[in-house]
PDB file of N, CA and C in Angstrom:
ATOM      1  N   UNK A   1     -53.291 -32.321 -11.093  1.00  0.00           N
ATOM      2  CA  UNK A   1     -52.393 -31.195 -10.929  1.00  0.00           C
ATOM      3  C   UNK A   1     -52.855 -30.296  -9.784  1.00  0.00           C
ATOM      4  N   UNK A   2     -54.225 -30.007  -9.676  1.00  0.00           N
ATOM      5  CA  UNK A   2     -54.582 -29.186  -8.508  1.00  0.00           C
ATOM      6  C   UNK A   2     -54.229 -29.903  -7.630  1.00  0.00           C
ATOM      7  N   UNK A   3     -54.150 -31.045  -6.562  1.00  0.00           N
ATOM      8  CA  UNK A   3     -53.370 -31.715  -5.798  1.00  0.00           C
ATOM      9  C   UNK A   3     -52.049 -31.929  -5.684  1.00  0.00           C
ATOM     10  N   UNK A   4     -51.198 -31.202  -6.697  1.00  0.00           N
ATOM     11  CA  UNK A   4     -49.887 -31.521  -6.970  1.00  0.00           C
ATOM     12  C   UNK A   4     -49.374 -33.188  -6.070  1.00  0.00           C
ATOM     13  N   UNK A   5     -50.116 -33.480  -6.789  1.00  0.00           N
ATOM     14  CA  UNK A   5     -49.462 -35.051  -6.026  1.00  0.00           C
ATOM     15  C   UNK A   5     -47.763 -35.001  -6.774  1.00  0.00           C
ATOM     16  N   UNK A   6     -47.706 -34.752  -7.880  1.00  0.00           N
ATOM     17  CA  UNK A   6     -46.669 -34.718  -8.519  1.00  0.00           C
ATOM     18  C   UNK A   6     -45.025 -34.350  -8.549  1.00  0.00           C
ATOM     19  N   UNK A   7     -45.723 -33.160  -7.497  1.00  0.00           N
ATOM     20  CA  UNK A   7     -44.590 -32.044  -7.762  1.00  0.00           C
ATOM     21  C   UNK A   7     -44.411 -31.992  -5.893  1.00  0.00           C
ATOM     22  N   UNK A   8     -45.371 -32.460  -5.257  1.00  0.00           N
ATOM     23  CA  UNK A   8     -45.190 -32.170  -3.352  1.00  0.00           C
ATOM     24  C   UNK A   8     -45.558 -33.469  -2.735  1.00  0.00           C
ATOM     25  N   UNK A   9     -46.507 -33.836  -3.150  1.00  0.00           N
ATOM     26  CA  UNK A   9     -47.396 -35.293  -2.125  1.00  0.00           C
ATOM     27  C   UNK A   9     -46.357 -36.317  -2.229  1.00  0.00           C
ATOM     28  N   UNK A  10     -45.995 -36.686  -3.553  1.00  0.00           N
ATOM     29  CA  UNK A  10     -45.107 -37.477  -3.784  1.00  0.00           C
ATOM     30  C   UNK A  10     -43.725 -37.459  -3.751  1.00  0.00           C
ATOM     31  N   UNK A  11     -42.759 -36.494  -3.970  1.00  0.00           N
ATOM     32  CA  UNK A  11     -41.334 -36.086  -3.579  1.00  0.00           C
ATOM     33  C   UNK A  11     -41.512 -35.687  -1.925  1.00  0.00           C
ATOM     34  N   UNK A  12     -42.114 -34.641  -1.562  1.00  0.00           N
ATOM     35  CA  UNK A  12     -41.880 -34.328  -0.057  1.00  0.00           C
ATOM     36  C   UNK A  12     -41.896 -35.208   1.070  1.00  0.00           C
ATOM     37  N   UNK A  13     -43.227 -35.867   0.591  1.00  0.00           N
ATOM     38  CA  UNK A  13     -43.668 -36.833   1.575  1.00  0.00           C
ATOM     39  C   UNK A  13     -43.530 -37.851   1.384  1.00  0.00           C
ATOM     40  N   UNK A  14     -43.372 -38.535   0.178  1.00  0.00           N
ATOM     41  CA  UNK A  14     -42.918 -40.646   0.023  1.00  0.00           C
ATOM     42  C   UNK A  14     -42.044 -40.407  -0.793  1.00  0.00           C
ATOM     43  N   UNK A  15     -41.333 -39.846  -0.823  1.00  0.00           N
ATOM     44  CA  UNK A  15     -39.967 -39.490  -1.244  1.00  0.00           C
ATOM     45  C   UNK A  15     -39.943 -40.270  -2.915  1.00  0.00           C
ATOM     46  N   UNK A  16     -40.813 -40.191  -3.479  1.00  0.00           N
ATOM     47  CA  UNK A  16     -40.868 -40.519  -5.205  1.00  0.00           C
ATOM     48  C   UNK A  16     -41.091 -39.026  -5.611  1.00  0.00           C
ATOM     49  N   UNK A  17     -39.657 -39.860  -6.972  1.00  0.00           N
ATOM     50  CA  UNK A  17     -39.171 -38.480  -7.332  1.00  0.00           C
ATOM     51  C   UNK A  17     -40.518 -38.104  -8.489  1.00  0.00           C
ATOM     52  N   UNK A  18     -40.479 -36.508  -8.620  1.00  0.00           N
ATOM     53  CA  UNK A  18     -41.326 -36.356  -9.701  1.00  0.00           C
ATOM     54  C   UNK A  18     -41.051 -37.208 -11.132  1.00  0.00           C
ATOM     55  N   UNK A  19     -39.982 -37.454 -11.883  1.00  0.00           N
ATOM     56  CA  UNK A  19     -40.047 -38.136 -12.823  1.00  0.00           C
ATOM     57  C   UNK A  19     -41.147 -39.498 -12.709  1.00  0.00           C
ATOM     58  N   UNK A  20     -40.870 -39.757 -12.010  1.00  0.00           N
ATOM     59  CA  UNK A  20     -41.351 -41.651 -11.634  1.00  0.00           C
ATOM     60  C   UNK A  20     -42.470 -41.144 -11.394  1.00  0.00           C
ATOM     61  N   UNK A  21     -42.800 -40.317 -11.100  1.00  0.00           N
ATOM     62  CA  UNK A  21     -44.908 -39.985 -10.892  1.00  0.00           C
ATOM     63  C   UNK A  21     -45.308 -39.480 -12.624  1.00  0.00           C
ATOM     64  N   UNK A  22     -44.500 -38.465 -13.243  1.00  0.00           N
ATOM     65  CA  UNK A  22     -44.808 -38.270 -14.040  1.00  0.00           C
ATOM     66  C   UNK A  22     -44.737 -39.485 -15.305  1.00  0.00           C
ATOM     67  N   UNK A  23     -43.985 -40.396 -15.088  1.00  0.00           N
ATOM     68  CA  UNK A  23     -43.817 -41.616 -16.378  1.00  0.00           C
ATOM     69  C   UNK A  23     -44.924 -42.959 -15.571  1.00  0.00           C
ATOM     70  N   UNK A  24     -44.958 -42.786 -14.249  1.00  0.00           N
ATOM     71  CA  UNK A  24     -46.373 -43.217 -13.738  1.00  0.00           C
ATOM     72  C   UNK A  24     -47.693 -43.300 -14.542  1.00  0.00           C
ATOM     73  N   UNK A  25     -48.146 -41.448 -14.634  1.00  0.00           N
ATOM     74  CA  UNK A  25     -48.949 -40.972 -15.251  1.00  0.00           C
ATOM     75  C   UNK A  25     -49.236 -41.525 -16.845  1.00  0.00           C
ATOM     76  N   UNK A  26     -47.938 -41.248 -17.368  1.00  0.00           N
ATOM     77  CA  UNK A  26     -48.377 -41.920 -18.415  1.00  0.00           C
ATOM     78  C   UNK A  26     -48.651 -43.159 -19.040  1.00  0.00           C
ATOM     79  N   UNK A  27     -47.891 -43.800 -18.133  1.00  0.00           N
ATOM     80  CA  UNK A  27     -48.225 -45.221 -18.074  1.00  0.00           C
ATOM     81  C   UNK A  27     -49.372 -46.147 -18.135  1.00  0.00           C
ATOM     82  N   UNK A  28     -49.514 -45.450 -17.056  1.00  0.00           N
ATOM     83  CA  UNK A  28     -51.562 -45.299 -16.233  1.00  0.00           C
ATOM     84  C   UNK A  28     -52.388 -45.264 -17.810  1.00  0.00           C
ATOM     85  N   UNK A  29     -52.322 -43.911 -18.167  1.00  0.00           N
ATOM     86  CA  UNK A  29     -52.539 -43.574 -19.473  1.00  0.00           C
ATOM     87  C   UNK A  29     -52.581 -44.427 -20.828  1.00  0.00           C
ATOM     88  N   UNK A  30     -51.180 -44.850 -21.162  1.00  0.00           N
ATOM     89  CA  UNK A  30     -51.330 -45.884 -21.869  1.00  0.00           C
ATOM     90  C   UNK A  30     -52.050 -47.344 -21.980  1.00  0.00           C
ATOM     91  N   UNK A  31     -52.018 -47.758 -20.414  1.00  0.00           N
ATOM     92  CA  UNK A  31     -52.185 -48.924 -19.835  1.00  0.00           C
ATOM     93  C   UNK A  31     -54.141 -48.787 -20.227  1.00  0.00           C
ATOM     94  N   UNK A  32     -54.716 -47.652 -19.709  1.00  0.00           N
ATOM     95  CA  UNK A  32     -55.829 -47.415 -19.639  1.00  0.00           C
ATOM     96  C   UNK A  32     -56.347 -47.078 -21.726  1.00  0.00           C
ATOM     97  N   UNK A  33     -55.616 -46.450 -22.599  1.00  0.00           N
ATOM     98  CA  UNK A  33     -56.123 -46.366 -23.781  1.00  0.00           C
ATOM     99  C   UNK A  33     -55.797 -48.128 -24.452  1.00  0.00           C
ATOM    100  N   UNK A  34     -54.712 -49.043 -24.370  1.00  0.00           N
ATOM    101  CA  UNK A  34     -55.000 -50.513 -24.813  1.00  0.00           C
ATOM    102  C   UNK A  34     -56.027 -51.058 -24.165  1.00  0.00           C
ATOM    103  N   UNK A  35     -56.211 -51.342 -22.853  1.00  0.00           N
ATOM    104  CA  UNK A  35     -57.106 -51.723 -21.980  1.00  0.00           C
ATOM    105  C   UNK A  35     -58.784 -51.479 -22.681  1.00  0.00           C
ATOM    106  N   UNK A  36     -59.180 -50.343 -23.254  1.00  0.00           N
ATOM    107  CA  UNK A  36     -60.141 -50.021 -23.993  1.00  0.00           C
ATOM    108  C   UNK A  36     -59.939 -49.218 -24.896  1.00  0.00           C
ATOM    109  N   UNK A  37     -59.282 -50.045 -25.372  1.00  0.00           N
ATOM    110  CA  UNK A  37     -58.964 -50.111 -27.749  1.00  0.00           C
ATOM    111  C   UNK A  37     -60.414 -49.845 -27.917  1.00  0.00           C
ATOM    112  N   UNK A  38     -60.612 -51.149 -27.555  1.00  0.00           N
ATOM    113  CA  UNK A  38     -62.119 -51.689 -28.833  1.00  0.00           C
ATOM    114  C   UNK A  38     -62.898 -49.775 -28.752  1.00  0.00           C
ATOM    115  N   UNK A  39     -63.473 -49.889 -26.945  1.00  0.00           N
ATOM    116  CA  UNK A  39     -64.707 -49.069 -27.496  1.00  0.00           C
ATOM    117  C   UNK A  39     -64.232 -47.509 -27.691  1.00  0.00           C
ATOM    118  N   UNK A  40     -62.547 -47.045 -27.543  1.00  0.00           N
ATOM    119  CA  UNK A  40     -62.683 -46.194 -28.089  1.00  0.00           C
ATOM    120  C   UNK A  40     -62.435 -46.023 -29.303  1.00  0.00           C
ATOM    121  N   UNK A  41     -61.891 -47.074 -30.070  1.00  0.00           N
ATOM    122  CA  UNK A  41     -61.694 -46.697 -31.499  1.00  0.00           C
ATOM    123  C   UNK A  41     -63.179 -46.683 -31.786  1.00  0.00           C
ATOM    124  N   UNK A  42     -64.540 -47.029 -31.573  1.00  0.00           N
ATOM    125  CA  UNK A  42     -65.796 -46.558 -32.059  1.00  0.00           C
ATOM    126  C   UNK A  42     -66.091 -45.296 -32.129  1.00  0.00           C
ATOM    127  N   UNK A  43     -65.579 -44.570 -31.037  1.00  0.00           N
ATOM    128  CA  UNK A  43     -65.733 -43.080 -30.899  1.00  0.00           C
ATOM    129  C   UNK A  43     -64.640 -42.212 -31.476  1.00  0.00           C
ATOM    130  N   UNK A  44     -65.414 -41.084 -31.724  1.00  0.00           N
ATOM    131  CA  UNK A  44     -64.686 -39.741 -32.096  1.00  0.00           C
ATOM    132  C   UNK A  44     -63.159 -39.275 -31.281  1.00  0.00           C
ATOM    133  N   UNK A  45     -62.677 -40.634 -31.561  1.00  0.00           N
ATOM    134  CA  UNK A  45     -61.012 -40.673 -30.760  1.00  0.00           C
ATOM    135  C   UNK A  45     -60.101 -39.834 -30.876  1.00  0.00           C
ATOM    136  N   UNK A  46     -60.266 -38.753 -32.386  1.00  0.00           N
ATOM    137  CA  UNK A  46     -59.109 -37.987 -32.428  1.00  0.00           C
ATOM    138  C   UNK A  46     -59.471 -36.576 -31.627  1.00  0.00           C
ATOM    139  N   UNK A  47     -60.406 -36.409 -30.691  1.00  0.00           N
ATOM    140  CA  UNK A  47     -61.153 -35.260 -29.912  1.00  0.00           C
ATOM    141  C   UNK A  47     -59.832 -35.745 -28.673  1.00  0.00           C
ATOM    142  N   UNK A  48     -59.684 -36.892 -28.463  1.00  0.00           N
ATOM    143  CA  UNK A  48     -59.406 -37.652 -27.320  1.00  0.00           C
ATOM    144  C   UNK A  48     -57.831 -37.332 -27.395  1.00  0.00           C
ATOM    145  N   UNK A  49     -57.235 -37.985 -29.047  1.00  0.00           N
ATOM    146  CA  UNK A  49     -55.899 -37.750 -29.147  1.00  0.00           C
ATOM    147  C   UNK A  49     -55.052 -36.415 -28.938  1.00  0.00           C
ATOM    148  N   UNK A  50     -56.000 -35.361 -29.619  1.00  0.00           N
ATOM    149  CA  UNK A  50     -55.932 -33.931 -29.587  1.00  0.00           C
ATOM    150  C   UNK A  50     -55.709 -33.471 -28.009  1.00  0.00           C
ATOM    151  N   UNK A  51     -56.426 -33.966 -27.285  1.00  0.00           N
ATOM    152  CA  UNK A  51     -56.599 -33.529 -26.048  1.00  0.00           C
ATOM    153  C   UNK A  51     -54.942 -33.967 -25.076  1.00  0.00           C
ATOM    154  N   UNK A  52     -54.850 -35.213 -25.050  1.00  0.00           N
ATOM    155  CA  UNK A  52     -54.038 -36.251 -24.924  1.00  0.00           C
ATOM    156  C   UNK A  52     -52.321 -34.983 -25.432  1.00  0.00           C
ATOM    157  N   UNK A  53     -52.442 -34.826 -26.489  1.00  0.00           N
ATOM    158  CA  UNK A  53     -51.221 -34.458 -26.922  1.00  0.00           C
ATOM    159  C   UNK A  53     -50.897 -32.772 -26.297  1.00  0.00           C
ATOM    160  N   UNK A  54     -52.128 -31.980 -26.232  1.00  0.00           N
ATOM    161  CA  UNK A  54     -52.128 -30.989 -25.497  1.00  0.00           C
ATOM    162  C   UNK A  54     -51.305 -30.737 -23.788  1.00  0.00           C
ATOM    163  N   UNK A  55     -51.588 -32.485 -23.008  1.00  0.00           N
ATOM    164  CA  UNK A  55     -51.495 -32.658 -22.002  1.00  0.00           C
ATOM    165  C   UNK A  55     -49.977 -33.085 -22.376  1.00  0.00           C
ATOM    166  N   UNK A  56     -49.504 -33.689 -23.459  1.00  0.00           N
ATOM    167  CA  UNK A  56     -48.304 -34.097 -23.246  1.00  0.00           C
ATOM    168  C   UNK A  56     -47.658 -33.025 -23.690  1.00  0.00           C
ATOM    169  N   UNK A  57     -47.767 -32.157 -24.576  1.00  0.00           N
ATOM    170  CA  UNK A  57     -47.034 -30.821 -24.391  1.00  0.00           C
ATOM    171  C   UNK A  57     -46.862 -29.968 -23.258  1.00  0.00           C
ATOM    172  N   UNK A  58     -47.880 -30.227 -22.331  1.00  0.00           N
ATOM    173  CA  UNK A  58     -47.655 -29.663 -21.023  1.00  0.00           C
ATOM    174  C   UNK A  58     -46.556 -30.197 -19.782  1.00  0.00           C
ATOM    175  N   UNK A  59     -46.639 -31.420 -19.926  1.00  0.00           N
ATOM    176  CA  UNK A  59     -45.325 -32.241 -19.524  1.00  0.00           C
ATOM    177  C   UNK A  59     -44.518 -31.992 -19.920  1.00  0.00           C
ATOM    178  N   UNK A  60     -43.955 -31.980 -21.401  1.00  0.00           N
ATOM    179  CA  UNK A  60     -42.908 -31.699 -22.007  1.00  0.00           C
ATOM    180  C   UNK A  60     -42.256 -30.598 -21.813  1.00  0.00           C
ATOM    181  N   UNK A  61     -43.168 -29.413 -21.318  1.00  0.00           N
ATOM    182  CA  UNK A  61     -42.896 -28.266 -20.673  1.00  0.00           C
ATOM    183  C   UNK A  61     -42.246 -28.035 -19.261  1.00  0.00           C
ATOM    184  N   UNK A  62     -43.116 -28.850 -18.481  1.00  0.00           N
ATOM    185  CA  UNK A  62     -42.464 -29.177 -16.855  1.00  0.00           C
ATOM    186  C   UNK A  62     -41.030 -29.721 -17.068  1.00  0.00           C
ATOM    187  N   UNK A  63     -40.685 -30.498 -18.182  1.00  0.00           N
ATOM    188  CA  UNK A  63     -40.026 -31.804 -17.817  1.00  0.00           C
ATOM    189  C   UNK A  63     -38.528 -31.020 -17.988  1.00  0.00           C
ATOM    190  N   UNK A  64     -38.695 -30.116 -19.402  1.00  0.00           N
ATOM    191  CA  UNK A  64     -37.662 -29.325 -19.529  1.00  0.00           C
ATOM    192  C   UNK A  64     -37.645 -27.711 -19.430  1.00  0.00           C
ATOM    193  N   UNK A  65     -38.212 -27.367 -17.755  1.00  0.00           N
ATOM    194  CA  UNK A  65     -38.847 -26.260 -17.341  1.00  0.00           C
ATOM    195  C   UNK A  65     -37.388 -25.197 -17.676  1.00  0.00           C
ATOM    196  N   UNK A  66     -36.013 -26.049 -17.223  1.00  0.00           N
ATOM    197  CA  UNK A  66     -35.734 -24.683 -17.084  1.00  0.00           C
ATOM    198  C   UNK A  66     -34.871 -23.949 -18.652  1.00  0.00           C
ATOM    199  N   UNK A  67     -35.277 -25.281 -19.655  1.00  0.00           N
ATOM    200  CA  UNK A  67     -34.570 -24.712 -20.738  1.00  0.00           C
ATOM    201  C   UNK A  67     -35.480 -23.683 -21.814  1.00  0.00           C
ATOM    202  N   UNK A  68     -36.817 -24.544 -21.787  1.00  0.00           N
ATOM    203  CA  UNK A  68     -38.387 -23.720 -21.838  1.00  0.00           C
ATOM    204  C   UNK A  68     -38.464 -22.438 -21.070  1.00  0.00           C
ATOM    205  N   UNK A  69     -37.523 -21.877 -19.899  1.00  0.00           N
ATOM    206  CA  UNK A  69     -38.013 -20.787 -19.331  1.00  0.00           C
ATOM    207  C   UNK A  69     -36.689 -19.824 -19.913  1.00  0.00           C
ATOM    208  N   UNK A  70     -35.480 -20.525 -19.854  1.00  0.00           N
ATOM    209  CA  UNK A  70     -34.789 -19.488 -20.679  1.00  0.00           C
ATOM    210  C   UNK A  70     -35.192 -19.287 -22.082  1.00  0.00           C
ATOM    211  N   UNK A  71     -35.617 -19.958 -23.012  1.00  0.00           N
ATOM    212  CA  UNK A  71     -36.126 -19.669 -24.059  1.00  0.00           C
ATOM    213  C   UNK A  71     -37.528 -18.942 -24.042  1.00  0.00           C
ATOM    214  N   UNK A  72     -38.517 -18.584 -23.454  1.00  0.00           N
ATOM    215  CA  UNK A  72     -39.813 -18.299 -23.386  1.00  0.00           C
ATOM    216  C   UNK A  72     -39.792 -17.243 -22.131  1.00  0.00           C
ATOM    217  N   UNK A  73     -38.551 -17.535 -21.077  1.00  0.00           N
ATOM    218  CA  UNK A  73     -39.056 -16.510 -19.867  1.00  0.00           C
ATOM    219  C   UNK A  73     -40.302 -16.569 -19.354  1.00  0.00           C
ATOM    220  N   UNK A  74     -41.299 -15.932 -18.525  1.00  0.00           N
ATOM    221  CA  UNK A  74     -42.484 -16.171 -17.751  1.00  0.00           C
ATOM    222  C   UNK A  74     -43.685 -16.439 -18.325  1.00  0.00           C
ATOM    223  N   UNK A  75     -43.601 -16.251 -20.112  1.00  0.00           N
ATOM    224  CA  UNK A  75     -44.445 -16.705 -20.728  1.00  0.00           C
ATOM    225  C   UNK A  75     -44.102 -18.575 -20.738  1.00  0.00           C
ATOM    226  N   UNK A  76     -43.430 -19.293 -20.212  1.00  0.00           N
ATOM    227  CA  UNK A  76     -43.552 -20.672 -20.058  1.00  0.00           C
ATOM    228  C   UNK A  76     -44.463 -20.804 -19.365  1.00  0.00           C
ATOM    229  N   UNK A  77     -45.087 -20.274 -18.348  1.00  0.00           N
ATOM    230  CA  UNK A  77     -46.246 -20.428 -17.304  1.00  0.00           C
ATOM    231  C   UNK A  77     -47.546 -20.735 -18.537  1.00  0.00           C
ATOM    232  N   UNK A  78     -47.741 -19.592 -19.446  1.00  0.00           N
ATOM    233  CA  UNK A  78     -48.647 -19.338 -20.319  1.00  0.00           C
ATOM    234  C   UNK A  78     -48.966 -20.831 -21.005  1.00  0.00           C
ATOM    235  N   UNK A  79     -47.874 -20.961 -21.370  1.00  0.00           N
ATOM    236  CA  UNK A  79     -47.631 -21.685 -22.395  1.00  0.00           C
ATOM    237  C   UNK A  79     -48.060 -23.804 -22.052  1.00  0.00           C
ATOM    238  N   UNK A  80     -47.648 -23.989 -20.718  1.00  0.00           N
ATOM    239  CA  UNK A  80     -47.678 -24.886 -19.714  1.00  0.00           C
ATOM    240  C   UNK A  80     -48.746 -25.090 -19.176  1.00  0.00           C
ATOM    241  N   UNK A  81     -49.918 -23.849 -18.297  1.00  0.00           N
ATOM    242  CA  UNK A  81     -50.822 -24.159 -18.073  1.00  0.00           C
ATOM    243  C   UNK A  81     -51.796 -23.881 -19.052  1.00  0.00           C
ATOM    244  N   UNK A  82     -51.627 -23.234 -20.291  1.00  0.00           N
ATOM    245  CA  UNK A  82     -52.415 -23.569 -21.385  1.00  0.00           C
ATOM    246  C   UNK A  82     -52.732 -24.738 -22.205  1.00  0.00           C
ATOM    247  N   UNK A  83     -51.533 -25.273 -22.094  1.00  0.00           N
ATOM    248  CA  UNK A  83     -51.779 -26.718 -22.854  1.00  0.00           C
ATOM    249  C   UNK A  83     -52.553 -27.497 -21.900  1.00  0.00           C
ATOM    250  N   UNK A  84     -52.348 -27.255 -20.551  1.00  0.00           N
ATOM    251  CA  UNK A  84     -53.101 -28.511 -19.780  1.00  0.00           C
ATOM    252  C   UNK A  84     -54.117 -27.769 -19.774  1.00  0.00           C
ATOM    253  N   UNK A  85     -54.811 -26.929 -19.716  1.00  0.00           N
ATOM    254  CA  UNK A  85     -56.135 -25.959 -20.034  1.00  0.00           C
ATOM    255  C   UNK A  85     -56.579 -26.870 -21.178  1.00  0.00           C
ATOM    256  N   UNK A  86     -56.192 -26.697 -22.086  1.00  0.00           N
ATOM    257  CA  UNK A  86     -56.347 -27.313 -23.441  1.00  0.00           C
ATOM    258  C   UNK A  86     -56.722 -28.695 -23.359  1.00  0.00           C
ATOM    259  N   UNK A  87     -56.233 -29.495 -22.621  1.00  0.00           N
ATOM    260  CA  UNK A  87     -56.210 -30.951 -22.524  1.00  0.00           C
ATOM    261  C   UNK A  87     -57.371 -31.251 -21.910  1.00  0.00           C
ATOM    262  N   UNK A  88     -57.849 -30.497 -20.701  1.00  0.00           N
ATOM    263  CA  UNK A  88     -58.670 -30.732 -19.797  1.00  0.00           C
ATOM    264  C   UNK A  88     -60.097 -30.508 -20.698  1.00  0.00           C
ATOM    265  N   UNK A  89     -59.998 -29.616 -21.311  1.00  0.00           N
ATOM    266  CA  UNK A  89     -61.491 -28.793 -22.359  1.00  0.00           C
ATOM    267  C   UNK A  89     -61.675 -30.121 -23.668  1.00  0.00           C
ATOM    268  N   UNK A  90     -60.446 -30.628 -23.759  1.00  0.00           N
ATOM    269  CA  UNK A  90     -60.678 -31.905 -25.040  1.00  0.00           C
ATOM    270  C   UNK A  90     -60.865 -32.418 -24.215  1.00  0.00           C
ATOM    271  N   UNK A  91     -60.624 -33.263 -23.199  1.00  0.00           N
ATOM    272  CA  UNK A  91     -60.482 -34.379 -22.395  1.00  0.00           C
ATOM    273  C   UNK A  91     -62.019 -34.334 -22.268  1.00  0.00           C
ATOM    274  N   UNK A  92     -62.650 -33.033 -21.890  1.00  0.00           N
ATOM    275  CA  UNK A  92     -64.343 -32.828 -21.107  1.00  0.00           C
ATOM    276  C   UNK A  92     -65.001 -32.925 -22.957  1.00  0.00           C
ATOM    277  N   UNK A  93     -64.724 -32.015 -23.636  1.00  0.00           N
ATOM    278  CA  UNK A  93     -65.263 -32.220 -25.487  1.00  0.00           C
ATOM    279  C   UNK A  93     -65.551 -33.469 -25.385  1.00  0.00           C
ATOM    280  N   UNK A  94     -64.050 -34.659 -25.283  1.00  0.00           N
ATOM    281  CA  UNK A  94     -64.325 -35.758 -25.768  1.00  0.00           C
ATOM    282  C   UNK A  94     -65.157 -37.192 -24.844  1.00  0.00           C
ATOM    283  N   UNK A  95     -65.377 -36.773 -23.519  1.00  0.00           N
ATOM    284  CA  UNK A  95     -65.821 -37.443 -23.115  1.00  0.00           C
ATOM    285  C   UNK A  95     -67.869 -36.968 -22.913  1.00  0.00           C
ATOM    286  N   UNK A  96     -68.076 -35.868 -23.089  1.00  0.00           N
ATOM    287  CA  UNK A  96     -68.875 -35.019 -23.089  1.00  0.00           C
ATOM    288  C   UNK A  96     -70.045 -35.521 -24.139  1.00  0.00           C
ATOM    289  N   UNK A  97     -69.189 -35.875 -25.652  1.00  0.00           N
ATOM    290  CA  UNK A  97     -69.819 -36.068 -27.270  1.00  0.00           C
ATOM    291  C   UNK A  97     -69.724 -37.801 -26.809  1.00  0.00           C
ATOM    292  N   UNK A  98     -69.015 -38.040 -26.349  1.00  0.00           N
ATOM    293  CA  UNK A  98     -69.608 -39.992 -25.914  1.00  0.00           C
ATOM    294  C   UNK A  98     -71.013 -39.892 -25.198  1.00  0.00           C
ATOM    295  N   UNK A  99     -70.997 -38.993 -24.478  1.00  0.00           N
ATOM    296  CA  UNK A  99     -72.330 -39.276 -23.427  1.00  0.00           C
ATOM    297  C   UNK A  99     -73.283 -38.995 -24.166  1.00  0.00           C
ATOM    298  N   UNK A 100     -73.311 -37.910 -25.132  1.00  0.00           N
ATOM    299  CA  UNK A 100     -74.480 -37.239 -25.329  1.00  0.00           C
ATOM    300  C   UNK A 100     -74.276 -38.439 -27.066  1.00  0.00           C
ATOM    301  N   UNK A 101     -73.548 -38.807 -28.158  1.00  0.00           N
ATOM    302  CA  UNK A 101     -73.960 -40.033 -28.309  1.00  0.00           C
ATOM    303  C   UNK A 101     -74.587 -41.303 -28.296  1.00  0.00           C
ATOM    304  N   UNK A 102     -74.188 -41.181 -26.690  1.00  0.00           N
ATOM    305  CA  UNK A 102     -74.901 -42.559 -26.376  1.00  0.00           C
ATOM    306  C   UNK A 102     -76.274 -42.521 -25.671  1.00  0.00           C
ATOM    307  N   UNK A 103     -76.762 -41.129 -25.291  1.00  0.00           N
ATOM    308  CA  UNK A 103     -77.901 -41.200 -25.118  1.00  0.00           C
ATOM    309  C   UNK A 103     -78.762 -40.787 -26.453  1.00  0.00           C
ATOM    310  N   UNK A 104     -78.473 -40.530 -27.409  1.00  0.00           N
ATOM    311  CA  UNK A 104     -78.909 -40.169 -28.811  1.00  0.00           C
ATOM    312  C   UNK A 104     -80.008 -41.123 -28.792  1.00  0.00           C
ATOM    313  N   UNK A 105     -80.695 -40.589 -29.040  1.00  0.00           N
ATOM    314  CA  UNK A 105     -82.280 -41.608 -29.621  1.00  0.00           C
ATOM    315  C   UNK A 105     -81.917 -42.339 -31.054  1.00  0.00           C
ATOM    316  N   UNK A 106     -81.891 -43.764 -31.426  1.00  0.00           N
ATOM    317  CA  UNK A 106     -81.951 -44.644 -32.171  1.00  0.00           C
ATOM    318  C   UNK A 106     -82.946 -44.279 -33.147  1.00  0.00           C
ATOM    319  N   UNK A 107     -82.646 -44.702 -34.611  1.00  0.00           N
ATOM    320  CA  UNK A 107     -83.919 -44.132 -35.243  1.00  0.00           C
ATOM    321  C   UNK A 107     -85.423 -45.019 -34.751  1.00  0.00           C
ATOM    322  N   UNK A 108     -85.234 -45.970 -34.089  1.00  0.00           N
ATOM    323  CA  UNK A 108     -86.048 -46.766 -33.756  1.00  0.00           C
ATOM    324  C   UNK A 108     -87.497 -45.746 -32.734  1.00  0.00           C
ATOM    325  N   UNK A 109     -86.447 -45.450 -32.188  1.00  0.00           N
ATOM    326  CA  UNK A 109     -87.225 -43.694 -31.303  1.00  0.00           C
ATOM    327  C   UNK A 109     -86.679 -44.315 -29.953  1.00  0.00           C
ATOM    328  N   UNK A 110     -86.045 -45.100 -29.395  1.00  0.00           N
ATOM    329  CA  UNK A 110     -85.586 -45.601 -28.000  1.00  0.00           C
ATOM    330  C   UNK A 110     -84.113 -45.572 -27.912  1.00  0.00           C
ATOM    331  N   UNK A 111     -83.673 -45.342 -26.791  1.00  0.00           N
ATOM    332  CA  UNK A 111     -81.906 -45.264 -26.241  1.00  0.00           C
ATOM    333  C   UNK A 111     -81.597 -46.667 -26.185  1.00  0.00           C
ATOM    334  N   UNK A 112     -80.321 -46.398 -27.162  1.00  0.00           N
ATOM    335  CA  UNK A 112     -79.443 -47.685 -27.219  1.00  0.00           C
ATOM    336  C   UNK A 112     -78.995 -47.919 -25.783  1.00  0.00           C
ATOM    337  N   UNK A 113     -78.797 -49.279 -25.897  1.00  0.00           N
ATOM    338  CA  UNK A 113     -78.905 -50.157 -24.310  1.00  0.00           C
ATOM    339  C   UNK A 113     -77.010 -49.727 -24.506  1.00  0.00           C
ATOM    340  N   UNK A 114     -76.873 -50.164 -23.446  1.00  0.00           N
ATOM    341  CA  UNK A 114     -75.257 -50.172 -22.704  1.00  0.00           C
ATOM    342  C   UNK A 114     -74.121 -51.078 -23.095  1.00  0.00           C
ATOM    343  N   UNK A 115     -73.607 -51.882 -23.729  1.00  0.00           N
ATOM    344  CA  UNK A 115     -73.043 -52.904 -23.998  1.00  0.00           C
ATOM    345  C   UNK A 115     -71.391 -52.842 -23.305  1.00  0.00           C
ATOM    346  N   UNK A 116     -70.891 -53.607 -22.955  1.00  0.00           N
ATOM    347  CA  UNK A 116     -69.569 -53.686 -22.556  1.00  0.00           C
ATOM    348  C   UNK A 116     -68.966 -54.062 -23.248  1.00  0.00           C
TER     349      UNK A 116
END
């Protein structure tokens, strides 16, 4: 979003409309959570889902900006970049509690090796 590839890089300049970047995105998204089922269903996934749904309320916001702004008025801003606020802080939570997991000392007293 800080690059607005979304909303300028991509409509202004290669003429793809924002929809098609934004169902892109999620795509990407989906494509990337089957792709690695296995090792995230090991982890604390609903940090991940939580986060995930935050971000899609924030879309859901863009997508139907201007019926969200007559209903909400300039608090849609609030409301829009809070959820992706939100998403970004789970997104960092949940990738944050994997790392520090996986460097967790084993009761053995040594760091579990890496596995793919």
């Amino acid at each position: 979003d800080f690059f607005r590839f979304h909303e300028s890089i991509f409509p202004d300049h290669l003429g793809v409309n924002e929809k098609v970047v934004q169902l892109a995105y999620v795509g990407l998204i989906l494509f990337g959570m089957f792709k690695f089922r296995k090792p995230i269903l090991e982890t604390d996934f609903l940090i991940l889902l939580v986060a995930l749904g935050f971000f899609g309320l924030s879309v859901v916001i863009d997508v139907f900006e201007d019926q969200v702004y007559a209903y909400l008025g300039n608090w849609k801003f609030v409301f829009e970049h809070g959820a992706k606020f939100l998403g970004i802080v789970g997104w960092f939570g949940y990738f944050f509690r994997c790392c520090i997991l996986r460097l967790k000392p084993t009761e053995a007293g040594s760091n579990p090796t890496v596995t793919n």
